[in-house]
N, C-alpha and C. Protein backbone atom coordinates (compact mmCIF):
# COMPACT_ATOMS: atom_id res chain seq x y z
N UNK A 1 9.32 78.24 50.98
CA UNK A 1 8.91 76.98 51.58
C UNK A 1 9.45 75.85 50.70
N UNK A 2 10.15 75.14 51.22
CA UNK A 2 10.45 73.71 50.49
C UNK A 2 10.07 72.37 51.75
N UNK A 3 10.27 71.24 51.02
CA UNK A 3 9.90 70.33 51.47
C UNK A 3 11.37 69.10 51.09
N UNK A 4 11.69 67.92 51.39
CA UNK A 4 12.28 67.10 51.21
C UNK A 4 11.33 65.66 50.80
N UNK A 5 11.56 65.45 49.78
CA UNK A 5 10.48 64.07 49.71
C UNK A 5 11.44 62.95 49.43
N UNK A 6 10.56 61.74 49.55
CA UNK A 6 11.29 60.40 48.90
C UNK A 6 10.33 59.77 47.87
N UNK A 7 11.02 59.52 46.63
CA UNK A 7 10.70 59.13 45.35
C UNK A 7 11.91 57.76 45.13
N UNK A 8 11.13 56.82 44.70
CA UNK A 8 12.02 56.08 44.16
C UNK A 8 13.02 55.59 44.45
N UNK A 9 13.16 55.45 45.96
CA UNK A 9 14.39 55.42 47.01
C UNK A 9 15.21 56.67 46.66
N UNK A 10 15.26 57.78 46.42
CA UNK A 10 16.38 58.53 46.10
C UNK A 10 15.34 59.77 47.08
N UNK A 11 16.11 60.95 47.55
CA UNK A 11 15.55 62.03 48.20
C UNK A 11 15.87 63.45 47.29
N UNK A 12 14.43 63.80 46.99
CA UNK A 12 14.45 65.46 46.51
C UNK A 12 14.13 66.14 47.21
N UNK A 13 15.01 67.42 46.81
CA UNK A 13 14.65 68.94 47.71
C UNK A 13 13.61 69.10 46.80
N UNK A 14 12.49 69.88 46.78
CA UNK A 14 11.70 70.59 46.04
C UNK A 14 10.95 71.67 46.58
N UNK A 15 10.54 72.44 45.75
CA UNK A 15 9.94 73.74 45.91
C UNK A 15 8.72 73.70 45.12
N UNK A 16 7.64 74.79 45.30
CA UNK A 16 6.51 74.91 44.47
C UNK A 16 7.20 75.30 42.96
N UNK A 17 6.53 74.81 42.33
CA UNK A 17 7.32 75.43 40.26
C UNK A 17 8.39 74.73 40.16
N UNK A 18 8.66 73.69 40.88
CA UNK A 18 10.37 73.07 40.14
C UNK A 18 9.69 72.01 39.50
N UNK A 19 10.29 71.53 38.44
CA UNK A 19 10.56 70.66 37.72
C UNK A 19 11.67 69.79 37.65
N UNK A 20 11.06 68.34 38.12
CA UNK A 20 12.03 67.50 38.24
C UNK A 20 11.92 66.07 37.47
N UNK A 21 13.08 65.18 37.24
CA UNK A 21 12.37 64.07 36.59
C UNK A 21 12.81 62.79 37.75
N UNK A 22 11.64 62.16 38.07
CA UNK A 22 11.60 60.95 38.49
C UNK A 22 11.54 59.72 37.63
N UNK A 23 11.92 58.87 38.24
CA UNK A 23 12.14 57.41 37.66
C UNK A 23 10.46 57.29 36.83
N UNK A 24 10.77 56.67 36.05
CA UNK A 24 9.52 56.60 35.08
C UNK A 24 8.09 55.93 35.88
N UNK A 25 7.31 56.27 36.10
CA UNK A 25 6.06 56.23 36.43
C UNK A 25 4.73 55.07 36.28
N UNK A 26 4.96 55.78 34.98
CA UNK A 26 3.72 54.99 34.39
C UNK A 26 2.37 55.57 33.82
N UNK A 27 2.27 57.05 33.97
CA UNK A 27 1.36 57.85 34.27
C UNK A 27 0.80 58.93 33.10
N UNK A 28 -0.06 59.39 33.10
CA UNK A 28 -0.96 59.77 31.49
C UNK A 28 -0.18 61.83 31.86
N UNK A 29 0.13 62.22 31.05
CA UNK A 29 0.28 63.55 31.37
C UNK A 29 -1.00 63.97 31.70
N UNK A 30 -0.89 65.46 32.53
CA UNK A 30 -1.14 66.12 33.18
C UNK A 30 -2.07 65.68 34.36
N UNK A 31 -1.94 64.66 34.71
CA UNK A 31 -2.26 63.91 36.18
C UNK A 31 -1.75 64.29 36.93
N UNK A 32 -2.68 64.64 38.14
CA UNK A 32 -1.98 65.21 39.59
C UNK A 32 -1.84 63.89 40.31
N UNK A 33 -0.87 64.27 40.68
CA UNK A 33 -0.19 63.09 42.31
C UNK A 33 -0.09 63.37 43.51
N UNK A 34 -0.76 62.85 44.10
CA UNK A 34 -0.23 63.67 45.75
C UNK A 34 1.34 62.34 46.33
N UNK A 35 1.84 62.82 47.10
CA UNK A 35 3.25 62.03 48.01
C UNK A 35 2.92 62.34 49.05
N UNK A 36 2.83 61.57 50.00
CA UNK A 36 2.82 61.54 51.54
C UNK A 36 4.00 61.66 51.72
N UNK A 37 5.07 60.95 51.10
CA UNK A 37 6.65 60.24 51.72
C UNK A 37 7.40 61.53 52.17
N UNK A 38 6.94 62.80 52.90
CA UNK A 38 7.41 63.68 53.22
C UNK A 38 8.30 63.81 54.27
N UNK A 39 10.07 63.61 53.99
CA UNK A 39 10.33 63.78 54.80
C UNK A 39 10.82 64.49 55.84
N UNK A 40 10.82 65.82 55.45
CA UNK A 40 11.26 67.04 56.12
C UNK A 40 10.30 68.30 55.22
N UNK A 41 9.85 69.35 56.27
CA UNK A 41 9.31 70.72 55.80
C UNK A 41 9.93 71.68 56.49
N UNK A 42 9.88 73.23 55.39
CA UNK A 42 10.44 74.14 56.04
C UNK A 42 9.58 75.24 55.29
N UNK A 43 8.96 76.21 56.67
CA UNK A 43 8.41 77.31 55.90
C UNK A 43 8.45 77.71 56.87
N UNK A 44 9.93 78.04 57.14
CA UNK A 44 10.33 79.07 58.49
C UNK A 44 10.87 78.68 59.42
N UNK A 45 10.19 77.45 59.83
CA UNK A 45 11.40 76.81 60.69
C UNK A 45 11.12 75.12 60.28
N UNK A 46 12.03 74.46 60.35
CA UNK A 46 12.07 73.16 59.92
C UNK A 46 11.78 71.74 60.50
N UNK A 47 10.64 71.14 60.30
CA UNK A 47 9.87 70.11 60.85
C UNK A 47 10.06 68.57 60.36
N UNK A 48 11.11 67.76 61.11
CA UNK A 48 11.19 66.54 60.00
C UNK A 48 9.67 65.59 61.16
N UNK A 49 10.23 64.58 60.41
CA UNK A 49 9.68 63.26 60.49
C UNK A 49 10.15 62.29 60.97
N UNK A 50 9.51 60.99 61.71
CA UNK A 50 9.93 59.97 61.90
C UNK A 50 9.60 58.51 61.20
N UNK A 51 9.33 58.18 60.00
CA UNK A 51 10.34 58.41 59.35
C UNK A 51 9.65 60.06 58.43
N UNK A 52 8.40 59.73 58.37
CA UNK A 52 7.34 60.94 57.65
C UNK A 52 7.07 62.18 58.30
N UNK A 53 6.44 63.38 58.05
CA UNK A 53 6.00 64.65 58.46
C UNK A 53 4.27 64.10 58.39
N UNK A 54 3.62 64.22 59.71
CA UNK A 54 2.54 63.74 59.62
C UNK A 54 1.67 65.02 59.05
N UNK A 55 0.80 64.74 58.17
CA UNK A 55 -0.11 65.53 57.57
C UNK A 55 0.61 66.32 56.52
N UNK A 56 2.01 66.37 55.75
CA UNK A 56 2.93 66.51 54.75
C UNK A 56 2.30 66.34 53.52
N UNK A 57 1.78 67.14 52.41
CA UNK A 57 1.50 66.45 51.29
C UNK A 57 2.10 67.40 50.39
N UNK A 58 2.99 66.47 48.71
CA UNK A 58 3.34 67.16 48.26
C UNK A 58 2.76 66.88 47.24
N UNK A 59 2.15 68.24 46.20
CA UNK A 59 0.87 67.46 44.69
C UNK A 59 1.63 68.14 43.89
N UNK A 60 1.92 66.89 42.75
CA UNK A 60 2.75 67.32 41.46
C UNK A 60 2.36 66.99 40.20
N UNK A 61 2.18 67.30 39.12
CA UNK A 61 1.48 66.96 38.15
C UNK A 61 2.28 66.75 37.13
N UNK A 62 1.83 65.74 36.23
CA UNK A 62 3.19 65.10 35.22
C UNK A 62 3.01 65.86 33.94
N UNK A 63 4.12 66.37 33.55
CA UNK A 63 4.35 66.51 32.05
C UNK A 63 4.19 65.93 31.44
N UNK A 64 5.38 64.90 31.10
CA UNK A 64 5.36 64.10 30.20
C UNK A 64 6.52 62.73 30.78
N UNK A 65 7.02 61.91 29.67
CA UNK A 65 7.82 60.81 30.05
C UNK A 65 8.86 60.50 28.77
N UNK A 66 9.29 60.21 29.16
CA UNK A 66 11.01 60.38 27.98
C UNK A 66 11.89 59.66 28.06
N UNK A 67 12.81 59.72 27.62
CA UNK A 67 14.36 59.12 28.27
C UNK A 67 15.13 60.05 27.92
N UNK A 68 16.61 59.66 29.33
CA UNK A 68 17.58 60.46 29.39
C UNK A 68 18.44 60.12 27.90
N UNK A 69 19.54 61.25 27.97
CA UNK A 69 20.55 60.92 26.70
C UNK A 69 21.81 59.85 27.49
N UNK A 70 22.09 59.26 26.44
CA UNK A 70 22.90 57.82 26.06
C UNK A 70 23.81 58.09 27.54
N UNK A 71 24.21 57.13 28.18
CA UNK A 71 25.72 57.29 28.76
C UNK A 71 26.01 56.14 28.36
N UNK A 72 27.41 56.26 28.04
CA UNK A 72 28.21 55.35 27.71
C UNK A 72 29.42 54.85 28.95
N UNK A 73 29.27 53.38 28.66
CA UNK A 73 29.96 53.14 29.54
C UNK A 73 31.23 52.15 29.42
N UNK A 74 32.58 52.69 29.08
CA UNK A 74 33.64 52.04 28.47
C UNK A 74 34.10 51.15 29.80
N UNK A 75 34.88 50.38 29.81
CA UNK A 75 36.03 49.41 30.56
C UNK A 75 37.22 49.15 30.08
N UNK A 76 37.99 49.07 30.36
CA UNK A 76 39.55 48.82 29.40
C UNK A 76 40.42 48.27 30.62
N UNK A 77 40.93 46.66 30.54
CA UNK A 77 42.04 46.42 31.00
C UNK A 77 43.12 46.52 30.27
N UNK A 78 44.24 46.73 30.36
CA UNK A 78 45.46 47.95 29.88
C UNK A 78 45.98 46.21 29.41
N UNK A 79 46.57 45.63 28.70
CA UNK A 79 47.67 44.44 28.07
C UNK A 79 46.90 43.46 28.32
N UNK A 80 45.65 43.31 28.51
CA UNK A 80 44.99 42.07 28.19
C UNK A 80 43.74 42.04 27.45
N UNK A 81 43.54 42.85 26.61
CA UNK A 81 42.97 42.54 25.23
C UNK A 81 41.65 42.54 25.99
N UNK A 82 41.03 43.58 26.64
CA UNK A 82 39.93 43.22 27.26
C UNK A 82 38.90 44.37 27.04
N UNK A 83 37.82 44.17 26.58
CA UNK A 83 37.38 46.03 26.56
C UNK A 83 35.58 45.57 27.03
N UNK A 84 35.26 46.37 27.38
CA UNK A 84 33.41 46.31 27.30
C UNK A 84 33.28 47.85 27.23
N UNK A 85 31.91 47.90 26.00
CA UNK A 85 31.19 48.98 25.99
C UNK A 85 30.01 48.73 25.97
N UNK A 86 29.41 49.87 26.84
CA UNK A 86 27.83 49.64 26.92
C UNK A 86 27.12 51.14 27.19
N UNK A 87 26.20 51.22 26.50
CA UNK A 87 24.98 52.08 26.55
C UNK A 87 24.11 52.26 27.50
N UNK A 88 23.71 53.25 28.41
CA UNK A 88 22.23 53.44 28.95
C UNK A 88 21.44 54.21 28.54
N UNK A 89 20.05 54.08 28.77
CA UNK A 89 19.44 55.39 28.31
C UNK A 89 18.68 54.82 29.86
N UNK A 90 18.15 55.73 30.78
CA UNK A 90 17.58 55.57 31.94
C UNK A 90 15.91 56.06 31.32
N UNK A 91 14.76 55.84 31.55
CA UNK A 91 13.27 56.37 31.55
C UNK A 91 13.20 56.81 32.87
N UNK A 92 12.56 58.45 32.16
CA UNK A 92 11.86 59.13 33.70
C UNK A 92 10.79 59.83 33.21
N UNK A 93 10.08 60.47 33.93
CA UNK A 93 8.30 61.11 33.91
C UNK A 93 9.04 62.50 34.54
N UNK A 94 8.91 63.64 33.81
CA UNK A 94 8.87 64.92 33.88
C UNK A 94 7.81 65.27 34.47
N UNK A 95 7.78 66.09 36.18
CA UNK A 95 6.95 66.31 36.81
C UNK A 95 6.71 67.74 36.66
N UNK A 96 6.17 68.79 37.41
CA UNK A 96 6.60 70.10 38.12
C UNK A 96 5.61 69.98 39.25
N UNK A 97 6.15 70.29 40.20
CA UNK A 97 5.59 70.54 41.53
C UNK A 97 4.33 71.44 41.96
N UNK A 98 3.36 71.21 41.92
CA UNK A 98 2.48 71.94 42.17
C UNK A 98 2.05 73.03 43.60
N UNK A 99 2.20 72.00 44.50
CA UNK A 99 1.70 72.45 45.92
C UNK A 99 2.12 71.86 47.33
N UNK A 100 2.86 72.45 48.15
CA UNK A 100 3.31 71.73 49.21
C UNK A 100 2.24 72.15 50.58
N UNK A 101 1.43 71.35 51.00
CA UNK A 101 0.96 71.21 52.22
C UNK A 101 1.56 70.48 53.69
N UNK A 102 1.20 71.46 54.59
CA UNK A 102 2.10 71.42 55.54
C UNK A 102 1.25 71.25 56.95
């Protein structure tokens, strides 16, 4: 059984036991969350939504919260003396998926 949700404007596949990291939160570890924003289920045959799966809930409980490692981000115009470098580090909240209701 998986489900399709929306987090953060971005869309995850998920399953019961995955571990995923979403955009940073805000949230105390081991807090459960429920998501309505369900937009597709499948546990056998596949049920979307318009835009939601009515009665869809997906409960996930937070690990923890962190940041990603560095990306770097070079620019180089080639004969005009031009360069930019820059750093990201993105923050996200380490979930794992607890329970998909359907």
């Amino acid at each position: 059984m998986y489900a399709i949700i929306k987090n953060g404007g971005k869309q995850y596949k998920v399953q019961e036991g995955d571990i995923l990291l979403f955009d940073r939160m805000s949230l105390d570890p081991k807090t459960t969350v429920e998501i309505k924003e369900v937009l597709a289920v499948n546990n056998g045959e596949l049920r979307t939504g318009t835009p939601y799966v009515e009665g869809a809930v997906v409960t996930f409980e937070v690990i923890n919260e962190g940041r990603d490692r560095k990306v770097i981000v070079f620019k180089k115009r080639r004969r005009k003396d031009s360069k930019v470098k820059r750093g990201f580090r993105r923050d996200h909240t380490r979930v794992r998926i607890i329970k998909i209701t359907a």
